[in-house]
N, C-alpha and C. Protein backbone atom coordinates (compact mmCIF):
# COMPACT_ATOMS: atom_id res chain seq x y z
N UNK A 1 133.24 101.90 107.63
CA UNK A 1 133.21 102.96 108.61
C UNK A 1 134.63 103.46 108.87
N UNK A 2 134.76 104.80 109.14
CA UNK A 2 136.22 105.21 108.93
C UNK A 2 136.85 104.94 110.41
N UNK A 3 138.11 104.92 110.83
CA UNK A 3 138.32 104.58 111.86
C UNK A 3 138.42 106.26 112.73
N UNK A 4 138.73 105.96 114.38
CA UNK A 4 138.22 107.33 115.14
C UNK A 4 140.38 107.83 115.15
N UNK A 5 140.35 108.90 114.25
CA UNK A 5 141.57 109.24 114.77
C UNK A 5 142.30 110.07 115.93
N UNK A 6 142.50 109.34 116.52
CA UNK A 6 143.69 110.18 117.81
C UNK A 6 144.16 111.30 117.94
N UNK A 7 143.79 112.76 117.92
CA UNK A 7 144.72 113.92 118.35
C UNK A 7 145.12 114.17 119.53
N UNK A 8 146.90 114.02 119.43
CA UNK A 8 146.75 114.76 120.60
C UNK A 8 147.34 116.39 120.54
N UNK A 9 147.40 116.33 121.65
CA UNK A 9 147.90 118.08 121.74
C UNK A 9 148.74 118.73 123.21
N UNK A 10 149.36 119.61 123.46
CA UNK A 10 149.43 119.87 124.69
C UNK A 10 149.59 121.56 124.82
N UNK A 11 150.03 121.92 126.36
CA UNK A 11 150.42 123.42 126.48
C UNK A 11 151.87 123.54 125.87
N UNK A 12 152.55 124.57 126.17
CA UNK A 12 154.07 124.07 125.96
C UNK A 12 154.75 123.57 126.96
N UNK A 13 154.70 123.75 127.72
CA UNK A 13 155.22 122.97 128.82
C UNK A 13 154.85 121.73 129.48
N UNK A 14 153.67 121.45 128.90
CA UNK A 14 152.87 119.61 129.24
C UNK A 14 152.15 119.78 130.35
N UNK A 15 151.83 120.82 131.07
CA UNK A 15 151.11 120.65 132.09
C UNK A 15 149.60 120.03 131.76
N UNK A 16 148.90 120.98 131.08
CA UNK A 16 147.77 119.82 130.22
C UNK A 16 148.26 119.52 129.03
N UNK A 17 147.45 118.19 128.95
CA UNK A 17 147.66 117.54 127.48
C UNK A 17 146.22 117.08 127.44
N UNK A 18 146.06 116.58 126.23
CA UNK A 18 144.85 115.82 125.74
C UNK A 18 144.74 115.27 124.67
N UNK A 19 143.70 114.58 124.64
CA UNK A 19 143.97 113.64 123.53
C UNK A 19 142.25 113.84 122.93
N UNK A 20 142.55 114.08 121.14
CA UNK A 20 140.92 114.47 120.73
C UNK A 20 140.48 113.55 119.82
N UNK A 21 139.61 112.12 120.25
CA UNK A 21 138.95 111.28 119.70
C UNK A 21 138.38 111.62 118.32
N UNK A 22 138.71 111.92 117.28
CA UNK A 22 137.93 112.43 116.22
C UNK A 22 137.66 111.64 114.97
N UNK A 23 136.26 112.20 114.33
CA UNK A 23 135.43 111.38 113.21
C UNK A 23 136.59 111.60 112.18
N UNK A 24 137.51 112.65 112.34
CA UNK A 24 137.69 112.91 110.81
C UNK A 24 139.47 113.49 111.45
N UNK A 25 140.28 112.87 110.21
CA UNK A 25 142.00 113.25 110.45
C UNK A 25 141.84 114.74 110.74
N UNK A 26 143.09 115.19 111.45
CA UNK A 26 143.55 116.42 111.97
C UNK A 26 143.48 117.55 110.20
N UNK A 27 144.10 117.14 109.56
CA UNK A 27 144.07 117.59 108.46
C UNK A 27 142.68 117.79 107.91
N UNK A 28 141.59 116.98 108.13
CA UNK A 28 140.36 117.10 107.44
C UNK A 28 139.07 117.93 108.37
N UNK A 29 139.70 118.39 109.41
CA UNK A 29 139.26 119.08 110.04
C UNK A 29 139.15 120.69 109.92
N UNK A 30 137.99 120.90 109.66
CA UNK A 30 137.82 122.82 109.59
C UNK A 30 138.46 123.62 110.72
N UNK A 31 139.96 124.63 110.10
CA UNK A 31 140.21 125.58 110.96
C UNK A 31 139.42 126.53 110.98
N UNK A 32 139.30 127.41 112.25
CA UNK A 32 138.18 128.87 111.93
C UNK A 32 138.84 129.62 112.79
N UNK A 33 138.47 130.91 112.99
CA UNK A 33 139.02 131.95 113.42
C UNK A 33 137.67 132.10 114.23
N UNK A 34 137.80 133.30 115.54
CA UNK A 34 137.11 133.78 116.21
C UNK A 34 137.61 135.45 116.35
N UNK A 35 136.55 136.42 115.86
CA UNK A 35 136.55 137.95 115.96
C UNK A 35 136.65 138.49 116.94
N UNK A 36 136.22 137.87 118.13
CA UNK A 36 136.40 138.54 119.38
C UNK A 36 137.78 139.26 119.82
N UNK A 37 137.60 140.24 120.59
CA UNK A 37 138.83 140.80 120.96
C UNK A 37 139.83 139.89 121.46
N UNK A 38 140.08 138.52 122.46
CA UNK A 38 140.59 137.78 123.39
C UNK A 38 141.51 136.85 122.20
N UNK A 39 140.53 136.58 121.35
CA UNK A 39 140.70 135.55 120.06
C UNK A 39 141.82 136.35 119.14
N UNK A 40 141.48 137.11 119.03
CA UNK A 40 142.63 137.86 117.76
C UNK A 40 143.64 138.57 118.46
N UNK A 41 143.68 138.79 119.76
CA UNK A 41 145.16 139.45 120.64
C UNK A 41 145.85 138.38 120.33
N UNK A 42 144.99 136.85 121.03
CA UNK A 42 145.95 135.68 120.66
C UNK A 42 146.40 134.93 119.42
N UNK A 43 146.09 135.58 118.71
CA UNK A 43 145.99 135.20 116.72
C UNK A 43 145.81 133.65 117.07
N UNK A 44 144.59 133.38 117.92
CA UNK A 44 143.83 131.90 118.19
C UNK A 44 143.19 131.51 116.68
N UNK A 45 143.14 129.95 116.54
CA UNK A 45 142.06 129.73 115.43
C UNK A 45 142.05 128.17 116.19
N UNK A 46 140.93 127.67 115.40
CA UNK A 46 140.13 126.35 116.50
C UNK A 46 140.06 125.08 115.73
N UNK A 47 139.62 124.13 116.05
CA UNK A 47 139.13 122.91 115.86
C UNK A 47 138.16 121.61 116.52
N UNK A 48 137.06 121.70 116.21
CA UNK A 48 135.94 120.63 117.07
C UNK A 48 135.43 120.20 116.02
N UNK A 49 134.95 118.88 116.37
CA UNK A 49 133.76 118.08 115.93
C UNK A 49 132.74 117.81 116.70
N UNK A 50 131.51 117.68 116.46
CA UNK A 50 130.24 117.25 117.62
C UNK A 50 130.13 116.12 117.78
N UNK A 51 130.83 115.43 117.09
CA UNK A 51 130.67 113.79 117.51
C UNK A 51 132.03 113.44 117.95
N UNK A 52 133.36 114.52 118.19
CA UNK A 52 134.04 113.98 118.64
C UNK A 52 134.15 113.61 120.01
N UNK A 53 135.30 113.11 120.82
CA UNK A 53 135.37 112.97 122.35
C UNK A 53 136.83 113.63 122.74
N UNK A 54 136.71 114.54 123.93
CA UNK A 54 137.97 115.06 124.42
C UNK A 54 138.40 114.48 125.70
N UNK A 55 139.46 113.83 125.96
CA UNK A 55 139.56 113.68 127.32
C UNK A 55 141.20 114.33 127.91
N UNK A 56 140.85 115.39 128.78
CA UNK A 56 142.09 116.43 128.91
C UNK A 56 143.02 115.53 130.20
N UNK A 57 144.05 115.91 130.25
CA UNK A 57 144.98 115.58 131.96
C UNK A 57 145.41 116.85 131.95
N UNK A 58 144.96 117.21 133.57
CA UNK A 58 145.98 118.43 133.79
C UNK A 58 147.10 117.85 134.66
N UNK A 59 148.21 118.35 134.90
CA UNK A 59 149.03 117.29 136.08
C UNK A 59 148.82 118.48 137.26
N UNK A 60 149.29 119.72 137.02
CA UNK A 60 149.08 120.50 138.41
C UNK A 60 147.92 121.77 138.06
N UNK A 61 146.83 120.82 138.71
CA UNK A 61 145.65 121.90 138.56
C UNK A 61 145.67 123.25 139.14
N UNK A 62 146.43 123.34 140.11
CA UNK A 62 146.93 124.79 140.78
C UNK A 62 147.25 126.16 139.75
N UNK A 63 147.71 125.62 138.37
CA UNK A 63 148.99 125.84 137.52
C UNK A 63 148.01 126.17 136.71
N UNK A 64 146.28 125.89 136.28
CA UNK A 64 145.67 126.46 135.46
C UNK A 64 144.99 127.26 135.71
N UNK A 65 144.59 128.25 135.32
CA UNK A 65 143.59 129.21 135.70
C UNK A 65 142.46 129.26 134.07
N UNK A 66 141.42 129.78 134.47
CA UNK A 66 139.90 129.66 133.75
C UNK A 66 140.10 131.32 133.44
N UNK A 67 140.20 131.57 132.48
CA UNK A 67 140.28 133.19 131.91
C UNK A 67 138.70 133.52 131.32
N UNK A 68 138.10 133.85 131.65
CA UNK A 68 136.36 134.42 131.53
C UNK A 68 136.25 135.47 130.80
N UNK A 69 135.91 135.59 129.38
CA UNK A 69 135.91 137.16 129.04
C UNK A 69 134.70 137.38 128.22
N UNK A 70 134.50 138.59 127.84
CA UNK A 70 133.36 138.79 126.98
C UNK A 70 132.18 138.35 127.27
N UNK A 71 131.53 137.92 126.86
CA UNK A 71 129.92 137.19 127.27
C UNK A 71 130.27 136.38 128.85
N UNK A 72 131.14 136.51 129.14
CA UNK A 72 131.39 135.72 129.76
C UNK A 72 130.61 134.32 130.20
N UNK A 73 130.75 133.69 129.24
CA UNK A 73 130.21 132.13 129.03
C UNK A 73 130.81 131.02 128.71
N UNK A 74 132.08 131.19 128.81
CA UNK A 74 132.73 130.76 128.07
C UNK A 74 134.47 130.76 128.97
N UNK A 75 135.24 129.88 128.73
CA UNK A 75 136.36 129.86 129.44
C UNK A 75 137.84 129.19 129.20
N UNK A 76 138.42 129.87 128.90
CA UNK A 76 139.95 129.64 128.06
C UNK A 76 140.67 128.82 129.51
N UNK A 77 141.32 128.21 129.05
CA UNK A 77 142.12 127.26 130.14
C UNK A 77 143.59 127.81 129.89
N UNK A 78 143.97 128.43 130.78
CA UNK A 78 145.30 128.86 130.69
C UNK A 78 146.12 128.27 131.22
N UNK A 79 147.44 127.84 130.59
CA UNK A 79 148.22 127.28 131.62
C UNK A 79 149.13 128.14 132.46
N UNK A 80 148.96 128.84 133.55
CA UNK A 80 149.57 129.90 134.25
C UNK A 80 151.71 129.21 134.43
N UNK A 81 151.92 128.21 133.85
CA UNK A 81 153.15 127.49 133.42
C UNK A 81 154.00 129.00 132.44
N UNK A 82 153.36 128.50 131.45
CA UNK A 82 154.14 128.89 130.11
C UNK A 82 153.23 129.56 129.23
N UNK A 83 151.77 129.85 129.76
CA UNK A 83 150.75 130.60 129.22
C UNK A 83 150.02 130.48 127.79
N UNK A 84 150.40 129.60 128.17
CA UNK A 84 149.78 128.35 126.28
C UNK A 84 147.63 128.37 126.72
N UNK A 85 146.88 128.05 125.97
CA UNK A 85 145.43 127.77 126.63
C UNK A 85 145.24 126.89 125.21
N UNK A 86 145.04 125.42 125.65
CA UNK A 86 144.83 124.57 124.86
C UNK A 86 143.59 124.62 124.20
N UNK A 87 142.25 124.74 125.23
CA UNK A 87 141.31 124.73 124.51
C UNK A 87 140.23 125.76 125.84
N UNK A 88 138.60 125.96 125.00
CA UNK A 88 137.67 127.01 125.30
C UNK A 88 136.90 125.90 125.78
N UNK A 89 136.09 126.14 126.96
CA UNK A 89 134.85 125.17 127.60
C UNK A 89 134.11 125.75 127.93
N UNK A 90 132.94 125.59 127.93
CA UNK A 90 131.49 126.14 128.50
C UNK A 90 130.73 124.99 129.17
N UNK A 91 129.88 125.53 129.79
CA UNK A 91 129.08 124.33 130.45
C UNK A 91 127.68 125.08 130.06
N UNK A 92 127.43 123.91 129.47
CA UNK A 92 125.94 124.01 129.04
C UNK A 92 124.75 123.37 129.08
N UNK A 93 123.54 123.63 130.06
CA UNK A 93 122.79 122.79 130.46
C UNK A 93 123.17 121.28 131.02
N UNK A 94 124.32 121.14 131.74
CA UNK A 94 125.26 120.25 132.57
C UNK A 94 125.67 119.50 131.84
N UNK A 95 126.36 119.72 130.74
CA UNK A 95 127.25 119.43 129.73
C UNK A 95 128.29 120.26 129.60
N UNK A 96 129.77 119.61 129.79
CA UNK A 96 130.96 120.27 129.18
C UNK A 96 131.07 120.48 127.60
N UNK A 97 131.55 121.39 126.72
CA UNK A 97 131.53 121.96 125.50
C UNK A 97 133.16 122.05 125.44
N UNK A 98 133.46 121.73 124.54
CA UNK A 98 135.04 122.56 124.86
C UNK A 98 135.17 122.53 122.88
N UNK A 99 136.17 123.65 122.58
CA UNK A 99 136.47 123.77 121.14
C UNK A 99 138.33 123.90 121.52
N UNK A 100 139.50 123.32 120.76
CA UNK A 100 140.87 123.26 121.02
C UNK A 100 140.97 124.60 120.21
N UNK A 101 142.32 125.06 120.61
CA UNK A 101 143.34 125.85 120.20
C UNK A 101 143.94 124.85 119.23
N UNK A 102 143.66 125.01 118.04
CA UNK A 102 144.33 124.64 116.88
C UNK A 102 146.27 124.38 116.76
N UNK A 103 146.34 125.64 117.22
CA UNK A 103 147.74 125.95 117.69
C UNK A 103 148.34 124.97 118.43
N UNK A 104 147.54 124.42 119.55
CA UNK A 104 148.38 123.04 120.22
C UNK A 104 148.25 121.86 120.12
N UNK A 105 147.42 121.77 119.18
CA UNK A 105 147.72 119.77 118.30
C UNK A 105 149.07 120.17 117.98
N UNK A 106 149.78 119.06 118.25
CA UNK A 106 150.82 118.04 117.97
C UNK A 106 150.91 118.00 116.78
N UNK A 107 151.24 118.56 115.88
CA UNK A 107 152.31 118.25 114.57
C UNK A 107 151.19 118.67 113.56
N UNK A 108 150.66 119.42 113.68
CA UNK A 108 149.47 119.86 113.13
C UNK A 108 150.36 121.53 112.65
N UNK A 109 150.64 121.58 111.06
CA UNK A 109 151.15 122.59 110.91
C UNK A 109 149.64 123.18 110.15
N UNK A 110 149.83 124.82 110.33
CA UNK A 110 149.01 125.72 110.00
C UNK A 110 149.34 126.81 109.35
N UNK A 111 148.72 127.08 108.14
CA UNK A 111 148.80 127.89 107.10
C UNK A 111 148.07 129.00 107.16
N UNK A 112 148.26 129.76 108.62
CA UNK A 112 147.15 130.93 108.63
C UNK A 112 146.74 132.16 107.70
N UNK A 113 147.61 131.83 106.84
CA UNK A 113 147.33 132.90 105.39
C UNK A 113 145.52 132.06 104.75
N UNK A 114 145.82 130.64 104.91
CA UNK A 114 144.52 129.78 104.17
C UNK A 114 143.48 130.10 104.72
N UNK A 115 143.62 130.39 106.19
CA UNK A 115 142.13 129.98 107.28
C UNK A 115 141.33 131.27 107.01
N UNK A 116 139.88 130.74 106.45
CA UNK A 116 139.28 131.63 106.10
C UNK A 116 138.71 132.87 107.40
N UNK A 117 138.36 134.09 106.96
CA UNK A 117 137.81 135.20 107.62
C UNK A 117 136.64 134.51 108.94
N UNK A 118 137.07 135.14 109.95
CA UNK A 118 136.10 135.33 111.28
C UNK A 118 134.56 135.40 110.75
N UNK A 119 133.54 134.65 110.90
CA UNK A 119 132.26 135.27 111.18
C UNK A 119 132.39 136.29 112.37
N UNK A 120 131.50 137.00 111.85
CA UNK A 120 131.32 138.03 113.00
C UNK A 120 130.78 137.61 114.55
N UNK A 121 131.40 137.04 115.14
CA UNK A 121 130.81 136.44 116.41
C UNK A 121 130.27 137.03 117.23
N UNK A 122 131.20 138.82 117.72
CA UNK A 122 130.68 139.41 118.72
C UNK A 122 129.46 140.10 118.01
N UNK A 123 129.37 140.15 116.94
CA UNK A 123 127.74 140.74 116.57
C UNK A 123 126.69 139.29 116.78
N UNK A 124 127.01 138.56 117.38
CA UNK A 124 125.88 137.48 117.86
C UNK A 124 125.41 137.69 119.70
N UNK A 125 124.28 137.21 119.84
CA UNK A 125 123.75 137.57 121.26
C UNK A 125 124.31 136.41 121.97
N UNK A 126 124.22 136.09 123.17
CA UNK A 126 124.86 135.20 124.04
C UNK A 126 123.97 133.92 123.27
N UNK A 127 122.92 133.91 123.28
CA UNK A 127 121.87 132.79 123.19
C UNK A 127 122.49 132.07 121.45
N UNK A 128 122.52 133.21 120.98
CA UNK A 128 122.80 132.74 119.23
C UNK A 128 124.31 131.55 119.32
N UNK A 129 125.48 132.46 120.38
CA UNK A 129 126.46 131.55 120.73
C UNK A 129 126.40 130.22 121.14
N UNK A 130 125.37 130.15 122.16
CA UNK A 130 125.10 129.08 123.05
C UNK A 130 124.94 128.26 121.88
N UNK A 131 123.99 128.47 121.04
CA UNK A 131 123.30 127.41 119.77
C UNK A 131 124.66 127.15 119.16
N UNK A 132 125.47 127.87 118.70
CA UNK A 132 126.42 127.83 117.43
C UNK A 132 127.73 126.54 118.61
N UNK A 133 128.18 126.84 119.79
CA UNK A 133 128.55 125.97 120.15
C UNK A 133 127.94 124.56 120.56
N UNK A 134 126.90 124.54 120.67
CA UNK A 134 125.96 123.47 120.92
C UNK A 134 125.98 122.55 119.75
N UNK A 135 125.87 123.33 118.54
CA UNK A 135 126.09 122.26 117.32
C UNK A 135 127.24 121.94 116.81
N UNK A 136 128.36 122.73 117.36
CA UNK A 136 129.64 122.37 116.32
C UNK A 136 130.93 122.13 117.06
N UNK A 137 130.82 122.49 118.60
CA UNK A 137 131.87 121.78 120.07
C UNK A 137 132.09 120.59 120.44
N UNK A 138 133.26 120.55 120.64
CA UNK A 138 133.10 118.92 120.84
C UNK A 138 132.17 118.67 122.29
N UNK A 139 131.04 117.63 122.33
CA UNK A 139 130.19 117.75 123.62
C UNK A 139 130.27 116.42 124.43
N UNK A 140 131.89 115.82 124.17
CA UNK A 140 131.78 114.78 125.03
C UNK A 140 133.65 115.02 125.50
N UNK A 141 133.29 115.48 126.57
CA UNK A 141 134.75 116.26 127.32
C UNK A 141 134.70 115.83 128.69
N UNK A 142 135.67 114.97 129.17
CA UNK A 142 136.89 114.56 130.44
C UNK A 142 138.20 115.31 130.75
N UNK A 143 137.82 115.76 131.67
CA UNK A 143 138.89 116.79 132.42
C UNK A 143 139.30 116.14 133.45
N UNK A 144 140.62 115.37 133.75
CA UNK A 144 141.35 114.43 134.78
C UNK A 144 142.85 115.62 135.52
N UNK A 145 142.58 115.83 136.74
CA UNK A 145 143.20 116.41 137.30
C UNK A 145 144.41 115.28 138.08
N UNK A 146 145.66 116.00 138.50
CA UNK A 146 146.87 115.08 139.17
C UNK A 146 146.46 116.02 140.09
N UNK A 147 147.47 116.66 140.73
CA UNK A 147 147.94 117.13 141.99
C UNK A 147 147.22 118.19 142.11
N UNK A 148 146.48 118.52 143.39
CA UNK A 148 146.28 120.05 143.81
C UNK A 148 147.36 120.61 144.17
């Protein structure tokens, strides 16, 4: 059985960090892109597993704000710091969902010439989303707050 490798990651400034329990090395992990308008302003691309585990620290929860856009179902964690957003969460049927910003693993270099083309996401209905994160988000996520 392979062992669970450790990612971590942070904002730029460390206000959140986290650490992503995963089946499979940082490297063996599928980058993807997202078409949405929010996704490509930020030349964002991602990384989840469904069997992985996320457990985030924010230190000053004051300092993040929840950016809501599009379907609005969905919610970018911004760090209102240094304006980094580590990763996307949804809550789904009282389950946290969250997929990372690729961009803020820790030593995780990226070859965005390689990462293949966007599925067309915003041509999907809210419900089609719900499913597509349901099977491929990481769905076991801890969010530990410090200071108000």
């Amino acid at each position: 059985m392979k062992a669970i490798e450790e990612i971590t990651g942070r904002c730029h400034c460390g206000n959140i960090e986290y650490t992503f329990f995963s089946p499979l090395l940082k490297t063996e992990l599928p980058i993807r892109t997202c078409d949405c308008s929010f996704c490509v302003k930020q030349g964002a691309c991602y990384i989840s597993h469904p069997r992985g585990r996320l457990q985030v620290q924010i230190k000053d929860r004051s300092q993040v704000k929840a950016y809501r856009f599009g379907t609005e179902s969905a919610d970018a964690m911004v760090c209102s710091i240094c304006g980094v957003y580590p990763f996307i969460t949804t809550e789904l049927d009282g389950q946290t969902y969250a997929v990372l910003n690729a961009n803020s693993i820790n030593g995780l270099h990226i070859d965005h010439a390689a990462i293949p083309p966007a599925l067309h996401l915003e041509n999907l209905s809210v419900e089609e989303r719900i499913e597509r994160w349901k099977k491929g988000w990481i769905g076991q996520v801890e969010i530990n707050y410090g200071q108000d």
